[in-house]
N, C-alpha and C. Protein backbone atom coordinates (compact mmCIF):
# COMPACT_ATOMS: atom_id res chain seq x y z
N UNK A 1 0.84 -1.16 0.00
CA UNK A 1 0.00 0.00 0.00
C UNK A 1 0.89 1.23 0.00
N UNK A 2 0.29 2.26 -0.70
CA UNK A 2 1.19 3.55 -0.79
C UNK A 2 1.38 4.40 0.54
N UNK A 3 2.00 5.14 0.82
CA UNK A 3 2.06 5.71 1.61
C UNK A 3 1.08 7.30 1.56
N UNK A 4 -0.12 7.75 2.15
CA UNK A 4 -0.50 8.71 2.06
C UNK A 4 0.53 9.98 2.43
N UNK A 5 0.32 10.92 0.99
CA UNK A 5 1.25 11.92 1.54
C UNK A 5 0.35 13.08 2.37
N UNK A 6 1.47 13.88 3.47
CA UNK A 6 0.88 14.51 4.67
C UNK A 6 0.81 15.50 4.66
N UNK A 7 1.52 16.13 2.90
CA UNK A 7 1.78 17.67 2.97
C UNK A 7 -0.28 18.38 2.75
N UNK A 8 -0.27 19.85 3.22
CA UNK A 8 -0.99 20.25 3.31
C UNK A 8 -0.54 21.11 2.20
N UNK A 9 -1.85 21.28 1.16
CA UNK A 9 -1.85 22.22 -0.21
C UNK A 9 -2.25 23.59 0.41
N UNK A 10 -1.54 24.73 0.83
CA UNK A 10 -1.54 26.23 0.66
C UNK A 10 -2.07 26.53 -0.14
N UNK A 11 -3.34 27.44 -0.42
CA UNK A 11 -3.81 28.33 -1.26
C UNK A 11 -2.60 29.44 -1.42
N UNK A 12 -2.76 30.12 -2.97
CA UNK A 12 -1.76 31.56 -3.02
C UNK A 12 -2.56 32.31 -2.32
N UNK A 13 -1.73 33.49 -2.14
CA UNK A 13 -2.44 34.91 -1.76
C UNK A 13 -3.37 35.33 -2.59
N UNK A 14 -4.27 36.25 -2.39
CA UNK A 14 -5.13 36.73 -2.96
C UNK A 14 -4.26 37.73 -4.15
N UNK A 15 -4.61 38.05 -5.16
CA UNK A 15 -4.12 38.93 -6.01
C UNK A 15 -3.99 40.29 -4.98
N UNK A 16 -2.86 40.82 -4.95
CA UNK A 16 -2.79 42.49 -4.77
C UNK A 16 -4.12 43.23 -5.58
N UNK A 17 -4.21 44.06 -5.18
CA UNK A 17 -5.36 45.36 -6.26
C UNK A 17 -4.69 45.84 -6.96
N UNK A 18 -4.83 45.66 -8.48
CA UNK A 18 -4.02 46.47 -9.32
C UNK A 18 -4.07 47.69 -9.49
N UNK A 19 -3.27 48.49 -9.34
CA UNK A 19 -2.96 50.39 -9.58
C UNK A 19 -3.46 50.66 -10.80
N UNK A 20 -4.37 51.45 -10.59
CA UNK A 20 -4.47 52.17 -12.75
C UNK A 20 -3.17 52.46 -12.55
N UNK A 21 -3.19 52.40 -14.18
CA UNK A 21 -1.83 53.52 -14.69
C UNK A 21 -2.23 55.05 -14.95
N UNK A 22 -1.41 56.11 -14.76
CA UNK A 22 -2.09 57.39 -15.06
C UNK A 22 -2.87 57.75 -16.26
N UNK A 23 -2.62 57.06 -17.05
CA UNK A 23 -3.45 57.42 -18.53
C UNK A 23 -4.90 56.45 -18.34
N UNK A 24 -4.83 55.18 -17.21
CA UNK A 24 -6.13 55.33 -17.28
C UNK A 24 -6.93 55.94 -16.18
N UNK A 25 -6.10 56.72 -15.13
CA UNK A 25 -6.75 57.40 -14.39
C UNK A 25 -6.99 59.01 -14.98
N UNK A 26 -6.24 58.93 -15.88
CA UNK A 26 -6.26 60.55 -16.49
C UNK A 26 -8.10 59.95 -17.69
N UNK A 27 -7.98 59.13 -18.18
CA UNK A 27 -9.19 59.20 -19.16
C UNK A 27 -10.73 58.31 -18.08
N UNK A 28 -10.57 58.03 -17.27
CA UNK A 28 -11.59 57.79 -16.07
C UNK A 28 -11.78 59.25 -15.94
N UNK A 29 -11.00 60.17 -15.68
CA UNK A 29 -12.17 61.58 -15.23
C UNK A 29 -12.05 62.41 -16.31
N UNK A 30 -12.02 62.18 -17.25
CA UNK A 30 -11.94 62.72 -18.93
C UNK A 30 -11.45 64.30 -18.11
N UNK A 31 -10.02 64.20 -18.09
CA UNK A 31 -9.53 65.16 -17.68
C UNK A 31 -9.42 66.22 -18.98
N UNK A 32 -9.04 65.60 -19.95
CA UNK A 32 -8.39 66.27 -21.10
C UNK A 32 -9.33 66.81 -22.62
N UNK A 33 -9.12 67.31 -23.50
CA UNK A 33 -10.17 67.14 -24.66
C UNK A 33 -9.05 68.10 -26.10
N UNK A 34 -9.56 67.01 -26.99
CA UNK A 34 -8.53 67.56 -28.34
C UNK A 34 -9.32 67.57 -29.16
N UNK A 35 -9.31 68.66 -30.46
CA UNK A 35 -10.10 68.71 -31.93
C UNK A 35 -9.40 69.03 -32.47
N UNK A 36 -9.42 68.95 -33.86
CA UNK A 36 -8.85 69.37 -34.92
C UNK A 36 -9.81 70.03 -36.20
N UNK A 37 -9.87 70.45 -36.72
CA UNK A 37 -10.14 70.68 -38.41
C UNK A 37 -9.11 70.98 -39.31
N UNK A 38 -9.25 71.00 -40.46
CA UNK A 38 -8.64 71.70 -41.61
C UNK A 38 -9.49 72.62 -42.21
N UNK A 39 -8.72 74.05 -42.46
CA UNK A 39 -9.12 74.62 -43.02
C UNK A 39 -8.64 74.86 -44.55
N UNK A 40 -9.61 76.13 -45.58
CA UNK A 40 -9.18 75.68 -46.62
C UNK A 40 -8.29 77.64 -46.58
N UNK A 41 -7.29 77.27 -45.88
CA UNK A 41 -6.40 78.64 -45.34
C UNK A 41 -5.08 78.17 -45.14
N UNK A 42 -4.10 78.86 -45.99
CA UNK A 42 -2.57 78.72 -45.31
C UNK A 42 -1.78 78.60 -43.81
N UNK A 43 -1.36 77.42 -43.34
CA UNK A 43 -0.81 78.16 -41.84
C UNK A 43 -0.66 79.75 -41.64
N UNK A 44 0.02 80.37 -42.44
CA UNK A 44 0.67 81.46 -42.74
C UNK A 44 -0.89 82.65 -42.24
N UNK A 45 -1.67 82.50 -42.98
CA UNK A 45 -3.36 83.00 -42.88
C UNK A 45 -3.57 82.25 -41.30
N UNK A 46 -3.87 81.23 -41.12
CA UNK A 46 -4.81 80.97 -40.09
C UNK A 46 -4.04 81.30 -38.88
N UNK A 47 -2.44 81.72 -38.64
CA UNK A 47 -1.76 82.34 -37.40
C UNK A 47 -1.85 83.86 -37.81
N UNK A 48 -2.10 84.10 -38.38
CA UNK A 48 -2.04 85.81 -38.34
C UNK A 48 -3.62 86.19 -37.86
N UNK A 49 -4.76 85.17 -38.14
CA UNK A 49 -5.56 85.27 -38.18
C UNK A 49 -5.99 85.06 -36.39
N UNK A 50 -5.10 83.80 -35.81
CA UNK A 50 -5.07 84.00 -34.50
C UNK A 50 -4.75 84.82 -33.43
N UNK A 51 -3.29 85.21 -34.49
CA UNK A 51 -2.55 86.28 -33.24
C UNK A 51 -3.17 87.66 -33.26
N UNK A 52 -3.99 88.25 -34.22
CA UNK A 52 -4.32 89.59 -34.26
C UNK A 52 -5.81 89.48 -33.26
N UNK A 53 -5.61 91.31 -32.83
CA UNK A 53 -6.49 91.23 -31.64
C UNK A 53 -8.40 90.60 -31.71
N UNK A 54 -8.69 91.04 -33.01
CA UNK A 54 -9.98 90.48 -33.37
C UNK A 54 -10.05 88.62 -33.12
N UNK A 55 -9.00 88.06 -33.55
CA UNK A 55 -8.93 86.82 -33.74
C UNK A 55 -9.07 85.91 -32.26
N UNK A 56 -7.65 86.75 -31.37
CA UNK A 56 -7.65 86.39 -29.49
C UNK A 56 -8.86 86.71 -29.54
N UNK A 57 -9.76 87.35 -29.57
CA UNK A 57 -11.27 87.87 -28.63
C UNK A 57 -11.77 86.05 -28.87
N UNK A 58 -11.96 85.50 -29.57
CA UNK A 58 -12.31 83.96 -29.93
C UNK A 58 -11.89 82.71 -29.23
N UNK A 59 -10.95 83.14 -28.85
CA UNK A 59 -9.91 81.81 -28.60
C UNK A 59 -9.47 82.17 -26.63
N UNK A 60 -9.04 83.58 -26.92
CA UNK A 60 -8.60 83.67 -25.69
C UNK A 60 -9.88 84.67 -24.87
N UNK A 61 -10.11 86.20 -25.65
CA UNK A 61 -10.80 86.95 -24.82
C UNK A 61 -10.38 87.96 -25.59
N UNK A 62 -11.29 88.92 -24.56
CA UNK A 62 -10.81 90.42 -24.78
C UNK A 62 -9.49 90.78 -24.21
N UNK A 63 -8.67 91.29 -25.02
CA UNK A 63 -7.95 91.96 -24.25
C UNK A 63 -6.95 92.44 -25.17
N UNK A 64 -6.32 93.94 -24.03
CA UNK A 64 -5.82 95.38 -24.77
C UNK A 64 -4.72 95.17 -25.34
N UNK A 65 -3.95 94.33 -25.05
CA UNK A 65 -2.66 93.65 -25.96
C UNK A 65 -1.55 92.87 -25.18
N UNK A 66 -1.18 91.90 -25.72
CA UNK A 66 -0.32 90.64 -25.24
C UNK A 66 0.58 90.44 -25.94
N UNK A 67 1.91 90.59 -25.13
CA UNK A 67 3.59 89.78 -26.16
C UNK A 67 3.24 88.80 -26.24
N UNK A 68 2.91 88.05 -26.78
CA UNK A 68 3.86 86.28 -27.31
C UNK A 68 5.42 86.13 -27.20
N UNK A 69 5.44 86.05 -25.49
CA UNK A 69 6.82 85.52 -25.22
C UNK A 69 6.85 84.66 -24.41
N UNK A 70 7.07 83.73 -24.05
CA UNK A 70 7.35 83.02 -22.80
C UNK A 70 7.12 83.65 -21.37
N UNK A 71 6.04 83.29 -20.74
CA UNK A 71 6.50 83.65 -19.28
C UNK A 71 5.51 85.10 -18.97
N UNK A 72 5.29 85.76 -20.41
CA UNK A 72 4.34 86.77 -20.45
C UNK A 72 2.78 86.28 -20.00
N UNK A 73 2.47 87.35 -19.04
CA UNK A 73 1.03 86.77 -17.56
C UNK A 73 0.19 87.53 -18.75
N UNK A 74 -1.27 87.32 -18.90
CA UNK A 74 -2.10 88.45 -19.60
C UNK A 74 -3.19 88.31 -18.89
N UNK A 75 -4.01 89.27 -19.04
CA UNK A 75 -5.23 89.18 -17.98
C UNK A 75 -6.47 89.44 -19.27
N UNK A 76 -7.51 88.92 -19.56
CA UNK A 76 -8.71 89.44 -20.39
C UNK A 76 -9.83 90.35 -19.87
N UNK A 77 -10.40 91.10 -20.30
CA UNK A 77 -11.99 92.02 -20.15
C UNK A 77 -12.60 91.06 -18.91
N UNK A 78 -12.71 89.63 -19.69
CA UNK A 78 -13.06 88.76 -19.09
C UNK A 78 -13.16 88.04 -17.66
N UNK A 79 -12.31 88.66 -17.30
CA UNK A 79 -11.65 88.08 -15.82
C UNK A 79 -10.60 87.07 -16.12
N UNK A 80 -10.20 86.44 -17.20
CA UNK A 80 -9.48 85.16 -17.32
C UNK A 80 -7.90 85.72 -17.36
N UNK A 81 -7.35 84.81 -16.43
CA UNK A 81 -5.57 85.17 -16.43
C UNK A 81 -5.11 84.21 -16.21
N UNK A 82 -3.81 84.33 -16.14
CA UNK A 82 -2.73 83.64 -16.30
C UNK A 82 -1.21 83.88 -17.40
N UNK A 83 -0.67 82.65 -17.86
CA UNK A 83 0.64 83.03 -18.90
C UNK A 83 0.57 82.39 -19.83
N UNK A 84 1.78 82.72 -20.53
CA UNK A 84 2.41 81.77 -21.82
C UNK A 84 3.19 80.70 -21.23
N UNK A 85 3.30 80.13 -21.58
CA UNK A 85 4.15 78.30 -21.17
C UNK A 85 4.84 78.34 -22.12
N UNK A 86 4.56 78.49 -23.76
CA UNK A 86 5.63 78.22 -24.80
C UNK A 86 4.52 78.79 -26.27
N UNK A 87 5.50 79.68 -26.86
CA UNK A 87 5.01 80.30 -27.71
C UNK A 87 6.33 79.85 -28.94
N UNK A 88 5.87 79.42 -30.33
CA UNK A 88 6.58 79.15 -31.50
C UNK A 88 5.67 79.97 -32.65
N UNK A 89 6.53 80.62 -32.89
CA UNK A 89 5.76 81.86 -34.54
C UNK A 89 4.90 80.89 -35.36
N UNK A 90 4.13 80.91 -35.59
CA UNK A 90 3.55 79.96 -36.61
C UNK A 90 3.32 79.06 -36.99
N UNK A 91 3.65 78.62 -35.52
CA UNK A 91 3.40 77.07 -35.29
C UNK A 91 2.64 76.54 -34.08
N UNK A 92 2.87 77.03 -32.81
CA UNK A 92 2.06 76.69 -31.67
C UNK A 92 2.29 77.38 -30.35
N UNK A 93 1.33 77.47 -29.54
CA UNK A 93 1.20 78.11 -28.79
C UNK A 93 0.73 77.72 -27.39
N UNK A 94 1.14 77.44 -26.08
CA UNK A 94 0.57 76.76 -25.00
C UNK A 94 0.57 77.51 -24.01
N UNK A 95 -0.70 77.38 -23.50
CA UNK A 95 -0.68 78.62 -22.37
C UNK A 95 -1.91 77.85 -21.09
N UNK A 96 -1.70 78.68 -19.95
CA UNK A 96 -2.32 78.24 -19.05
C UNK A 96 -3.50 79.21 -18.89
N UNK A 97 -5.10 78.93 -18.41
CA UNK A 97 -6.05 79.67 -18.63
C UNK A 97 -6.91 79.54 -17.36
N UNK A 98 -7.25 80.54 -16.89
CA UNK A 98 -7.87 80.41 -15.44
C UNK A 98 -9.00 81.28 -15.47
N UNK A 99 -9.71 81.05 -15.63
CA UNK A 99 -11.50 82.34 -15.50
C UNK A 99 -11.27 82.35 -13.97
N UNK A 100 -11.96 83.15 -13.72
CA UNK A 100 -12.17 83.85 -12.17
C UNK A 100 -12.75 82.62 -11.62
N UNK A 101 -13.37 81.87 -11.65
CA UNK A 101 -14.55 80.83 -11.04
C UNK A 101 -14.03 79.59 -11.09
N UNK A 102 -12.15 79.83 -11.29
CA UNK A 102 -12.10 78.34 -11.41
C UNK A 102 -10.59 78.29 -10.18
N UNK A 103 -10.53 77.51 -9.50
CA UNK A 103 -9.16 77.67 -8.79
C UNK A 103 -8.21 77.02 -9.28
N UNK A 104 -8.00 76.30 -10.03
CA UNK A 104 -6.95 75.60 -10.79
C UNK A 104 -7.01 76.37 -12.42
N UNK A 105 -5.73 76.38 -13.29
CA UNK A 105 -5.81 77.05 -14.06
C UNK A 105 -6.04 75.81 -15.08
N UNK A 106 -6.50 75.52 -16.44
CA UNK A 106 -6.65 74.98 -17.87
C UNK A 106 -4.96 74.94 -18.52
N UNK A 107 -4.63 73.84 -18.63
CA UNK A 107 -3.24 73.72 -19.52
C UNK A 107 -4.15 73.82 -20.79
N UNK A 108 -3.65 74.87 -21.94
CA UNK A 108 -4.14 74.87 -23.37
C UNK A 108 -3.27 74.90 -24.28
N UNK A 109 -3.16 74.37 -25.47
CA UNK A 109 -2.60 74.24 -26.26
C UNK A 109 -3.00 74.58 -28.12
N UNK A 110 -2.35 75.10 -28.69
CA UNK A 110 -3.14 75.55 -30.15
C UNK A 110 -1.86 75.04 -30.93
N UNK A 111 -2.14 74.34 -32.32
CA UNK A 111 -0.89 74.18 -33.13
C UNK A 111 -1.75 74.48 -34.38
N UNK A 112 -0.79 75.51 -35.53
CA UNK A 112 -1.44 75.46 -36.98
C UNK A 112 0.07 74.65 -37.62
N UNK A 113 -0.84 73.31 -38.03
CA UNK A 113 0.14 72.63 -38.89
C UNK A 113 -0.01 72.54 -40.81
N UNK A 114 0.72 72.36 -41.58
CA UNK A 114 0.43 72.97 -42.78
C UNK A 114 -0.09 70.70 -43.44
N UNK A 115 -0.89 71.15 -44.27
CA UNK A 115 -1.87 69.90 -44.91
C UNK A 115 -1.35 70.16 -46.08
N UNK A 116 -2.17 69.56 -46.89
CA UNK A 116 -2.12 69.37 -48.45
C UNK A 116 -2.28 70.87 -48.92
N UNK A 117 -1.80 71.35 -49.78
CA UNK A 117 -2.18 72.50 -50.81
C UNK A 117 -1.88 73.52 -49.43
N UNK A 118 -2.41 74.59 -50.00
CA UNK A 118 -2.70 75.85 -49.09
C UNK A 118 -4.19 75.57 -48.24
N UNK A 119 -4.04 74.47 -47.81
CA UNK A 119 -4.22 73.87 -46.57
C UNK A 119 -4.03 73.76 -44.78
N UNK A 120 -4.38 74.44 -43.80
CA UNK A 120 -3.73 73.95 -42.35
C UNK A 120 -4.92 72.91 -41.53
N UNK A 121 -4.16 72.58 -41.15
CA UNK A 121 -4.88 72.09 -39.94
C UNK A 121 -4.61 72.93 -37.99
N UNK A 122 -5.52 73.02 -37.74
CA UNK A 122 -5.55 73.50 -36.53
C UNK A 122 -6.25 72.94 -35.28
N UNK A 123 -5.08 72.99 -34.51
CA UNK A 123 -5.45 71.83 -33.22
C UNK A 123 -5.67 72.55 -32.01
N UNK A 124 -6.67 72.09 -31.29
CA UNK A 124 -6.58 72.74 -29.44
C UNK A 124 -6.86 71.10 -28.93
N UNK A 125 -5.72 71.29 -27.62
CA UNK A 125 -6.03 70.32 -26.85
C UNK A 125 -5.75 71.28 -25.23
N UNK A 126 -7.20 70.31 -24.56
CA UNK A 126 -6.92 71.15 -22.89
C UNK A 126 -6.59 70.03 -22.14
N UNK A 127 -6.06 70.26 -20.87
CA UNK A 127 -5.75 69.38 -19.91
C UNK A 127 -6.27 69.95 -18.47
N UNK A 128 -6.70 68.97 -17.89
CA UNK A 128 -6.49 69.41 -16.69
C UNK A 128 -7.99 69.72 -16.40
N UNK A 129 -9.43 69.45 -17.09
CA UNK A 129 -10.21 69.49 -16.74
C UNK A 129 -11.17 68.93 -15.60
N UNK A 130 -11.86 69.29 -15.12
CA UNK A 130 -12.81 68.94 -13.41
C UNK A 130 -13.58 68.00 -13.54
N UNK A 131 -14.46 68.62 -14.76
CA UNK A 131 -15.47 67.28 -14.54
C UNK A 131 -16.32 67.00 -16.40
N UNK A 132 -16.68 66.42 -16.68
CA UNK A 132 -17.31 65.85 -17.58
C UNK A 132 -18.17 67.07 -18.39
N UNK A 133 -18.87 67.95 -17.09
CA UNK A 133 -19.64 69.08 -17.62
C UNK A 133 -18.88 70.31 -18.08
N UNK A 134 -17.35 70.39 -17.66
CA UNK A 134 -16.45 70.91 -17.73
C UNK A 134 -16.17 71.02 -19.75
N UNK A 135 -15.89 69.59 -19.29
CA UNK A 135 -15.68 68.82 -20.67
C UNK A 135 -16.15 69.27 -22.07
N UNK A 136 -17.67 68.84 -21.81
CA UNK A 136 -18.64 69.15 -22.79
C UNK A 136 -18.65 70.31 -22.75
N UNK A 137 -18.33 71.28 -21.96
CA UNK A 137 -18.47 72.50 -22.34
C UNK A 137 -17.61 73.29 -23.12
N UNK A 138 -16.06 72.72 -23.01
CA UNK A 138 -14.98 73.61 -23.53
C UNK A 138 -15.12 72.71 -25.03
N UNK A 139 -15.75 71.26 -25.06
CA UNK A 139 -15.83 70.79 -26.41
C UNK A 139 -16.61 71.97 -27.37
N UNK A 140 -17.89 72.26 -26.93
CA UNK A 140 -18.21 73.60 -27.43
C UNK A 140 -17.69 74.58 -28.15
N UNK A 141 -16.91 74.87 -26.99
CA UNK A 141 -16.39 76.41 -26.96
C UNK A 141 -15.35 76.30 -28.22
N UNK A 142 -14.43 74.98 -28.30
CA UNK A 142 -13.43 75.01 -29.04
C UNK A 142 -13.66 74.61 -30.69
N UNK A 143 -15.11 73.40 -30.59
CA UNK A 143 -15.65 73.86 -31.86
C UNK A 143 -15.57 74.97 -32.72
N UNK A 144 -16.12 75.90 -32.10
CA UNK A 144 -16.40 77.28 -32.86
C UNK A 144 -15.47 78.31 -33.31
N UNK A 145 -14.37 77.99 -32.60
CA UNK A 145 -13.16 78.77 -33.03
C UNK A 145 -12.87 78.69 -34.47
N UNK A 146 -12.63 77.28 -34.79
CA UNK A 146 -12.01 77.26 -36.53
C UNK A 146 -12.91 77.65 -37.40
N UNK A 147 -14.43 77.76 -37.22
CA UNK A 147 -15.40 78.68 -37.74
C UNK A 147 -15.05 80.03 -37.72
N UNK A 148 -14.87 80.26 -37.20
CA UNK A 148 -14.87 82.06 -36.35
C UNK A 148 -13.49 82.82 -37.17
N UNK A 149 -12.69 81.55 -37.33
CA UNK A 149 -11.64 81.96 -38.24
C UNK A 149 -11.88 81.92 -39.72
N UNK A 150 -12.11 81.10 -40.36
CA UNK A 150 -12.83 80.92 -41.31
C UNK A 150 -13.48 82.60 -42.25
N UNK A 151 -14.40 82.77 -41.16
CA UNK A 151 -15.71 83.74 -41.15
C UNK A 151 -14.89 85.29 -41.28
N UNK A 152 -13.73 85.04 -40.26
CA UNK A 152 -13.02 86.59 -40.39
C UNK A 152 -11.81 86.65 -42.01
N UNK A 153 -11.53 85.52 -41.85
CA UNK A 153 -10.73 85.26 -43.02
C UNK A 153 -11.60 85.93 -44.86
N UNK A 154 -13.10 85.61 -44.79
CA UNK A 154 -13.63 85.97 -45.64
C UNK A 154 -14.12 87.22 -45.58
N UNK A 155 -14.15 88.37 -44.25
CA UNK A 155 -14.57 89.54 -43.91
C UNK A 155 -13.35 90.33 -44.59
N UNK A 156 -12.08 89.84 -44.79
CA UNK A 156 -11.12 90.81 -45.19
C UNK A 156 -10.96 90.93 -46.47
């Protein structure tokens, strides 16, 4: 007859709880939001079209005039302030954006990249958003910009 063996079988440990990783804790509170279009406008057109003061009233606000330099604070009509983070001529622009009603400021970002023909494409992406209603709202807001450019582009 065999000998019964006496060892006792141990269960493993229970699995640890796995950690999100930040990208899926960053898209769990849809912190962030990006669009694009193309327009049928030269980079060259659709940044002149941004940087002049009619164009900021759209994108950024009112206001009496702003360097595009690094590090330069601007304040709008609006109540909205803050700085530049990184400014490139004709190519992109990132800045931080704070309305009065918000205590954390908006990381923002704008790039005009050049497409097919006399073609751009133009990008905003935000970071750093609160909540979902947040979200949907600046999805809005940022819609309407590459319209708005568009619209002034044909006023001149």
């Amino acid at each position: 007859m065999a000998a019964m063996s006496s060892r006792v079988r141990i269960p493993p440990p229970p699995p640890s709880p796995r950690r999100s990783s930040w990208n899926e804790r960053r898209r769990a509170t849809l912190s962030h939001y990006g669009s694009q279009k193309t327009l049928p406008l030269s980079p060259k057109q659709v940044w002149e079209i941004l940087m002049n003061k009619e164009g900021m009233s759209y994108w950024l606000g009112n206001i009496s005039s702003l360097k595009m330099t690094k590090g330069e604070k601007y304040r709008t009509k609006e109540g909205v302030e803050d700085e530049i983070r990184t400014f490139t001529a004709g190519r992109n622009i990132r800045f931080t954006w704070k309305p009065k009603n918000r205590k954390k400021p908006v990381a923002i970002q704008i790039y005009v990249l050049p497409t097919s023909g006399e073609r751009s494409s133009i990008r905003f992406h935000q970071e750093r958003l609160e909540s979902k209603e947040e979200r949907e709202k600046m999805r809005r807001y940022w819609q309407k910009v590459p319209n708005a450019i568009s619209r002034l582009k044909s006023l001149k």
